[in-house]
Protein backbone atom coordinates (compact mmCIF):
# COMPACT_ATOMS: atom_id res chain seq x y z
CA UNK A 1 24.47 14.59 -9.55
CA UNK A 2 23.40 16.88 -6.65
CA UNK A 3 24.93 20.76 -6.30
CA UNK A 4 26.05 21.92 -3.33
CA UNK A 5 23.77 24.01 -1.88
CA UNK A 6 26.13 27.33 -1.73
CA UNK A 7 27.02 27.18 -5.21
CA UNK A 8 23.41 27.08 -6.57
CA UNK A 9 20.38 28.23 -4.29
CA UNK A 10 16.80 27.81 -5.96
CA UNK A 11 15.01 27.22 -3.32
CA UNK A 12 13.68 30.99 -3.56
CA UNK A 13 11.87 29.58 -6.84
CA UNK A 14 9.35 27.57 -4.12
CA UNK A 15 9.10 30.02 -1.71
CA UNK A 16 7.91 32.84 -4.44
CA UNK A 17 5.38 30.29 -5.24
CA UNK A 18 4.51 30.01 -1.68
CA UNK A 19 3.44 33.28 -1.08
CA UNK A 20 1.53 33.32 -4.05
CA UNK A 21 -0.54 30.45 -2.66
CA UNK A 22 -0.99 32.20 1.04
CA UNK A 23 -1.21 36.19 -0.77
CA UNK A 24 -2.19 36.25 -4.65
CA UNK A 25 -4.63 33.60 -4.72
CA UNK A 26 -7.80 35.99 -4.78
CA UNK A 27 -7.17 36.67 -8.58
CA UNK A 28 -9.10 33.01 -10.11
CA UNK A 29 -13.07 33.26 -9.72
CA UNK A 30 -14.53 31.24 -7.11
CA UNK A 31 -17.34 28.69 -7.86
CA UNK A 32 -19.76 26.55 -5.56
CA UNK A 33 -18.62 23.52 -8.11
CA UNK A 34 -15.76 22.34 -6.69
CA UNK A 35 -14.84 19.38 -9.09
CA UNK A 36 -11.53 18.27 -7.82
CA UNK A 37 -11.45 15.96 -4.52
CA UNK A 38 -13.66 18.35 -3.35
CA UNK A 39 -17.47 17.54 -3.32
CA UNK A 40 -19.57 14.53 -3.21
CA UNK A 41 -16.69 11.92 -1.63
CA UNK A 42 -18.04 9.42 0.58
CA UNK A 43 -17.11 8.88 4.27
CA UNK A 44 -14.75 5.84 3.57
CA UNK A 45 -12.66 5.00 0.84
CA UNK A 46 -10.69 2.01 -0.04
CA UNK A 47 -8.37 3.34 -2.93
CA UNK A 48 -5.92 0.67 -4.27
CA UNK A 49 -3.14 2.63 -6.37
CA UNK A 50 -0.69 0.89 -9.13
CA UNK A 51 2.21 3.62 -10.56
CA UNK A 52 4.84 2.53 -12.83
CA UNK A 53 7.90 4.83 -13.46
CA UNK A 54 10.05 4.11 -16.58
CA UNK A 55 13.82 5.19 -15.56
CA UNK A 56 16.76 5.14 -18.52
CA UNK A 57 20.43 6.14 -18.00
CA UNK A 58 24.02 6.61 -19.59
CA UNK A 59 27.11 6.02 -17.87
CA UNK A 60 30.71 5.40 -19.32
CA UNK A 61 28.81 3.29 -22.28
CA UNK A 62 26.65 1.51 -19.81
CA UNK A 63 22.94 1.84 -20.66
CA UNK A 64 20.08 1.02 -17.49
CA UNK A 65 17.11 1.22 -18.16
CA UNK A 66 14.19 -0.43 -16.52
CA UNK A 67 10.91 0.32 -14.04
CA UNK A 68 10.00 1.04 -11.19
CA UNK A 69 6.13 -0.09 -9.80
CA UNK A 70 4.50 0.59 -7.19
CA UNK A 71 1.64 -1.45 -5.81
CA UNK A 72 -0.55 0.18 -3.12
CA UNK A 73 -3.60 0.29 -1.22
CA UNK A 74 -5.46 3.47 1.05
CA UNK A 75 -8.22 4.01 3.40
CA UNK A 76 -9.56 7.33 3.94
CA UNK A 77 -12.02 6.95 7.29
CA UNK A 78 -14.79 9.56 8.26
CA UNK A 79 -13.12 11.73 5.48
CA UNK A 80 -10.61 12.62 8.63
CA UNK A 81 -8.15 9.72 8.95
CA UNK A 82 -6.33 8.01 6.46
CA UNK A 83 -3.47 5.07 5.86
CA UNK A 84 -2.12 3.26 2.98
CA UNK A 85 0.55 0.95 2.65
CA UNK A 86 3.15 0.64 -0.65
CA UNK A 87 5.58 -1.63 -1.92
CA UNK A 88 7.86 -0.86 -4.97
CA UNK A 89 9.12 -3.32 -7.13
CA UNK A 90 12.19 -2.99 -9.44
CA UNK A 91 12.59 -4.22 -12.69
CA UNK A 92 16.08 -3.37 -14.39
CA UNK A 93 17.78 -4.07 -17.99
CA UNK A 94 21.38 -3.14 -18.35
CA UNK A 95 23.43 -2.99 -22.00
CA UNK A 96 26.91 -3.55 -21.33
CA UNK A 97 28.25 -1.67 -24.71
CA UNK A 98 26.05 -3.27 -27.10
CA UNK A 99 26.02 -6.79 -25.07
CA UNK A 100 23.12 -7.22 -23.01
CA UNK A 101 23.61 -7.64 -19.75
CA UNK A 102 20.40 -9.24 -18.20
CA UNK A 103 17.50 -8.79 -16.45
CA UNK A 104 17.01 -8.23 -12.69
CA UNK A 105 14.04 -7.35 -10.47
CA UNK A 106 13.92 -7.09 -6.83
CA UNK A 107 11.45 -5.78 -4.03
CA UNK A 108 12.08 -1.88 -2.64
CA UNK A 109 11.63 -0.69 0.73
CA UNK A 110 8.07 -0.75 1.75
CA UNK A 111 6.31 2.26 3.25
CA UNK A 112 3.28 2.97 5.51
CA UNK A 113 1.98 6.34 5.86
CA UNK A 114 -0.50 7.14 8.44
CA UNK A 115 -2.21 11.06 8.97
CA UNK A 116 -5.19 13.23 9.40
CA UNK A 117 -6.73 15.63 7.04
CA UNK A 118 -9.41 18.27 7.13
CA UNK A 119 -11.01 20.95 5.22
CA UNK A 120 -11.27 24.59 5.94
CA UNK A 121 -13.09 26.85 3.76
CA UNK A 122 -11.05 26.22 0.24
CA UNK A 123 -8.60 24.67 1.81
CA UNK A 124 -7.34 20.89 2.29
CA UNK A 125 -5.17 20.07 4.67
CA UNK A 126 -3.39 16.81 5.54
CA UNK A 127 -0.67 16.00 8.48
CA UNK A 128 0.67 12.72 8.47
CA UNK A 129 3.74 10.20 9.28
CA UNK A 130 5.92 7.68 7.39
CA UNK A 131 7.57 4.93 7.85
CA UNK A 132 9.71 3.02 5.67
CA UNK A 133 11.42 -0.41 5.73
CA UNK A 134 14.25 -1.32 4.24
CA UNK A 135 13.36 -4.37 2.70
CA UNK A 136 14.88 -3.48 -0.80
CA UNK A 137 18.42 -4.32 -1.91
CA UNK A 138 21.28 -2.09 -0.28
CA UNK A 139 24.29 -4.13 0.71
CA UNK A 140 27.38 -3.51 -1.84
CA UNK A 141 27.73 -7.58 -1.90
CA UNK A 142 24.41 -8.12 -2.54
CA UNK A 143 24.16 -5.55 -5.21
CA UNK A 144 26.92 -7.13 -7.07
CA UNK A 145 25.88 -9.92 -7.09
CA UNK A 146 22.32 -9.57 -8.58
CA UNK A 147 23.56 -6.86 -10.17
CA UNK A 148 20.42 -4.11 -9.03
CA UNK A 149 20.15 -1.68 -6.30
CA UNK A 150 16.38 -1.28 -4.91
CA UNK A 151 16.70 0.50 -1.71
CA UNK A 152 18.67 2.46 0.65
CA UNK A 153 19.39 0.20 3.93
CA UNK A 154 17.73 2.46 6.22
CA UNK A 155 14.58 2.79 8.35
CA UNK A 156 13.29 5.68 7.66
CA UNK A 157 10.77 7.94 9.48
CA UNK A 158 8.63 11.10 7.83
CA UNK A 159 6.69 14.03 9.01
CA UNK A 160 5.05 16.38 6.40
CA UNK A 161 2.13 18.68 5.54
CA UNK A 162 0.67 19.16 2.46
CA UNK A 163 -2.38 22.39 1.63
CA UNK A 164 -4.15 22.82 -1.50
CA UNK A 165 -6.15 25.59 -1.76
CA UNK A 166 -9.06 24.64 -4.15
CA UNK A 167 -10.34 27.70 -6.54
CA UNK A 168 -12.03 25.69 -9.14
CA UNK A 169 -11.07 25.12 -11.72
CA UNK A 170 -7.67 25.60 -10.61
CA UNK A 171 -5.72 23.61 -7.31
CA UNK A 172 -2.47 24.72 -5.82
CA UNK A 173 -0.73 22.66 -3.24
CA UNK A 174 2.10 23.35 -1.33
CA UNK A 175 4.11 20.29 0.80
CA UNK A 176 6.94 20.24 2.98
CA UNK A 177 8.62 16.89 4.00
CA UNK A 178 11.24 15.73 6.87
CA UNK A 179 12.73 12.63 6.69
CA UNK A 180 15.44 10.93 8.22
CA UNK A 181 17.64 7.66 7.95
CA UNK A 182 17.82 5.96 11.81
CA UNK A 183 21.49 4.38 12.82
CA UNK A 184 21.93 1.50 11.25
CA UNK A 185 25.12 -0.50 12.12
CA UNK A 186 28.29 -1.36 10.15
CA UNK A 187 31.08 -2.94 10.44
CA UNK A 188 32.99 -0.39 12.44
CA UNK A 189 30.08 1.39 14.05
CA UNK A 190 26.87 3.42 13.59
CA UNK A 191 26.14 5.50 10.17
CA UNK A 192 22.90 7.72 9.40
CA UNK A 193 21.62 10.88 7.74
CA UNK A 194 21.22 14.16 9.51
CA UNK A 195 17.92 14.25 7.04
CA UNK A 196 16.32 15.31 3.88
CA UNK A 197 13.57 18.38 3.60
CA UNK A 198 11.37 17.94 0.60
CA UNK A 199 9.21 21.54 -0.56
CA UNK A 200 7.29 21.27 -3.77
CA UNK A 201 4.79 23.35 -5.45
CA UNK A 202 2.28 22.10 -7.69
CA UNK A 203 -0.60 24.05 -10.00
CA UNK A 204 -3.33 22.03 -11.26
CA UNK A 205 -5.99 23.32 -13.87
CA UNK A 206 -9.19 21.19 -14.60
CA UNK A 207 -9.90 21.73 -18.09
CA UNK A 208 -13.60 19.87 -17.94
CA UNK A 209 -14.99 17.33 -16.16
CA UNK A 210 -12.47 14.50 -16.80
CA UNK A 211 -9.36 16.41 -18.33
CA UNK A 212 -6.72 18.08 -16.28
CA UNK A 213 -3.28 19.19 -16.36
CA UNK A 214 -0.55 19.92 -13.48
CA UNK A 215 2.84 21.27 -13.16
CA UNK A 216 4.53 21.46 -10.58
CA UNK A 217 8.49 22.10 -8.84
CA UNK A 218 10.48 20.38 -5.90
CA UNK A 219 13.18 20.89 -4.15
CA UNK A 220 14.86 18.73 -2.34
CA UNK A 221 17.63 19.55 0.62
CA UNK A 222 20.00 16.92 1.92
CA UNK A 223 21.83 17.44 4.97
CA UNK A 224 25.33 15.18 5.58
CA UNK A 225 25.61 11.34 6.41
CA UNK A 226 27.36 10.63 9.97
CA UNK A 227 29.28 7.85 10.91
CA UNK A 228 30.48 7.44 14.36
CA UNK A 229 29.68 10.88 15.43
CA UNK A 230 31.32 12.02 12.29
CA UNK A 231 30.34 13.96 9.06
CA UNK A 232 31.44 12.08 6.38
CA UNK A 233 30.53 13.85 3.20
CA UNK A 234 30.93 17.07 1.67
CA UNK A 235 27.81 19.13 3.15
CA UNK A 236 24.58 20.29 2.20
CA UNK A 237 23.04 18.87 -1.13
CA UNK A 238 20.36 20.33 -3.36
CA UNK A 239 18.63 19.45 -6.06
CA UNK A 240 15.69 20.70 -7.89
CA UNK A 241 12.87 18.62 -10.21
CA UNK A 242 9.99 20.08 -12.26
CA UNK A 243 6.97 17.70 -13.14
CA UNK A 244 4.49 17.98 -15.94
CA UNK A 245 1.15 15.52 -16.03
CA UNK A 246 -2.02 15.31 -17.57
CA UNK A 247 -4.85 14.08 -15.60
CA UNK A 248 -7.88 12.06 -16.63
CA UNK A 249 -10.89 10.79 -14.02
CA UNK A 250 -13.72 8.25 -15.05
CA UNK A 251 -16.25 8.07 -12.47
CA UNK A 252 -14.19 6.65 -9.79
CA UNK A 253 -11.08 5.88 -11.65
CA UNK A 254 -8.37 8.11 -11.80
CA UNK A 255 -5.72 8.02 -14.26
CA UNK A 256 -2.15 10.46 -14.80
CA UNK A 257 0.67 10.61 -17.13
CA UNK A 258 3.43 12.55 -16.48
CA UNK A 259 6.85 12.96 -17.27
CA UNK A 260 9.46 14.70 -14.44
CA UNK A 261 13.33 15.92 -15.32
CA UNK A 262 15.89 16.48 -13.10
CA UNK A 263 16.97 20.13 -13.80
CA UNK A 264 20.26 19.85 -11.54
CA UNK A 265 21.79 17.39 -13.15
CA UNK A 266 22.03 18.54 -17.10
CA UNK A 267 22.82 14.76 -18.43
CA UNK A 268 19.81 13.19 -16.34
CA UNK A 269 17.47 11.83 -18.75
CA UNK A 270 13.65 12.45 -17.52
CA UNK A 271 12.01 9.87 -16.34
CA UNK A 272 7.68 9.06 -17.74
CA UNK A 273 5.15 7.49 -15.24
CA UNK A 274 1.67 6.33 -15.44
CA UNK A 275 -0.63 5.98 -12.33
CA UNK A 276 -4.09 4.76 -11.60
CA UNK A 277 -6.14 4.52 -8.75
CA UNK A 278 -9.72 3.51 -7.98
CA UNK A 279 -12.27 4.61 -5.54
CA UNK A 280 -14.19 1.79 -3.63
CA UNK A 281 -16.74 4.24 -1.28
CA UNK A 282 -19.32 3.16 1.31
């Protein structure tokens, strides 16, 4: 469930939390020991990344639940450039009012993300593109008949930014996210998005050398669908998500568990994910 964006307005939670990041950050102590993604990273990095996302719903006696992974792999070159390429994979069970009613899995629309970063002073900057295929499950025929849903039919093209200013032992990072869904043709013409801006805020604490903890808010605007030159739905959407996760590193390996709730929808269940990633440097 999404609220229109006139009824309910939080998007002055983020921006708040904004200008303490650009105005109110002077109050943590600073520290030469940067221990967060800061210090002592190698020119190039081959990270591969594997995140699983456990997803459970209720709906008119119909449970779903099910995962979703994602399998992925980055390079970071000269510390400056970086790309990395995901796929998602779906894996659904549905109970039917207390008869089960199988188990599906399909592919979800791959992505490849492409950008630059740099770092000035405390701060870490990235700028960078995305792409996204629709190679996932969409059609309404298809979808019936193998009975999952595990993308959205569009190619879809990003822009975003994302700073973290780094005052260890503490990291806040702000991003902000365009996206939109290109024409893609139906029966009876062309239908597409006007877009989708993404702002989240997230504070992260490290709590040693291995332990950490983040929380962190997003918002998420979406404008109208268009078919033909038409609107066809009701206007501006908004919705708003808060994420809790505790971080643990290992040398090179980086692990997080989290769990993330949907706080505009009060019967959305919140959803847990794991992640881990490894550094291969030379």
């Amino acid at each position: 469930m999404v609220v229109p964006i006139g009824r309910v307005c939080r998007l002055p939670i983020v921006l708040f939390l904004f200008l303490i990041f650009f105005i109110g950050v002077d109050i943590w102590p600073q520290s030469t020991h940067q221990r967060l993604e800061i210090e002592n990273k190698r020119s190039n990095i081959i990270t591969p990344l594997f995140n699983v996302t456990y997803i459970y719903s209720d709906y008119d006696g119909s449970y779903t639940y099910g995962l979703r992974t994602v399998l992925g792999i980055q390079y970071i070159f000269e510390n400056r450039f970086f790309v990395l390429f995901s796929l998602p994979l779906y894996l659904q069970m549905i109970d039917k009012k207390d008869s089960i009613g199988g188990m599906n899995y399909a592919p979800g629309d791959a992505d490849l993300t492409a950008g630059y970063m740099l770092k000035w002073g405390d701060y870490k900057i990235r700028f960078y593109s995305k792409y996204t295929y629709p190679s996932g499950i969409w059609n309404q025929y298809e979808v019936a008949e193998k009975r999952i849903r595990s993308g959205n039919g569009y190619n879809v093209l990003s822009v975003a930014t994302d700073i973290a200013r780094i005052m260890d032992p503490v990291v806040l990072s702000f991003l902000v996210l365009y996206s939109i869904d290109l024409p893609r043709e139906e029966r009876f013409g062309w239908v597409m998005t006007m877009g989708r801006v993404n702002i989240a805020f997230n504070y992260t604490e490290v709590l040693n050398d291995r332990i950490g903890v983040r929380v962190g808010v997003e918002n998420v605007i979406a404008f109208p669908s268009v078919y033909n030159k038409r609107i066809i739905d009701d206007g501006v959407r908004y919705s708003l998500s808060v994420v809790f996760a505790v971080l643990y590193n290992r040398d090179d390996t980086d692990f997080q568990f989290g769990i993330s709730k949907l706080m505009t929808d009060a019967t959305a269940y919140p959803s847990i994910n794991f992640s881990i990633s490894h550094d291969f440097g030379f």
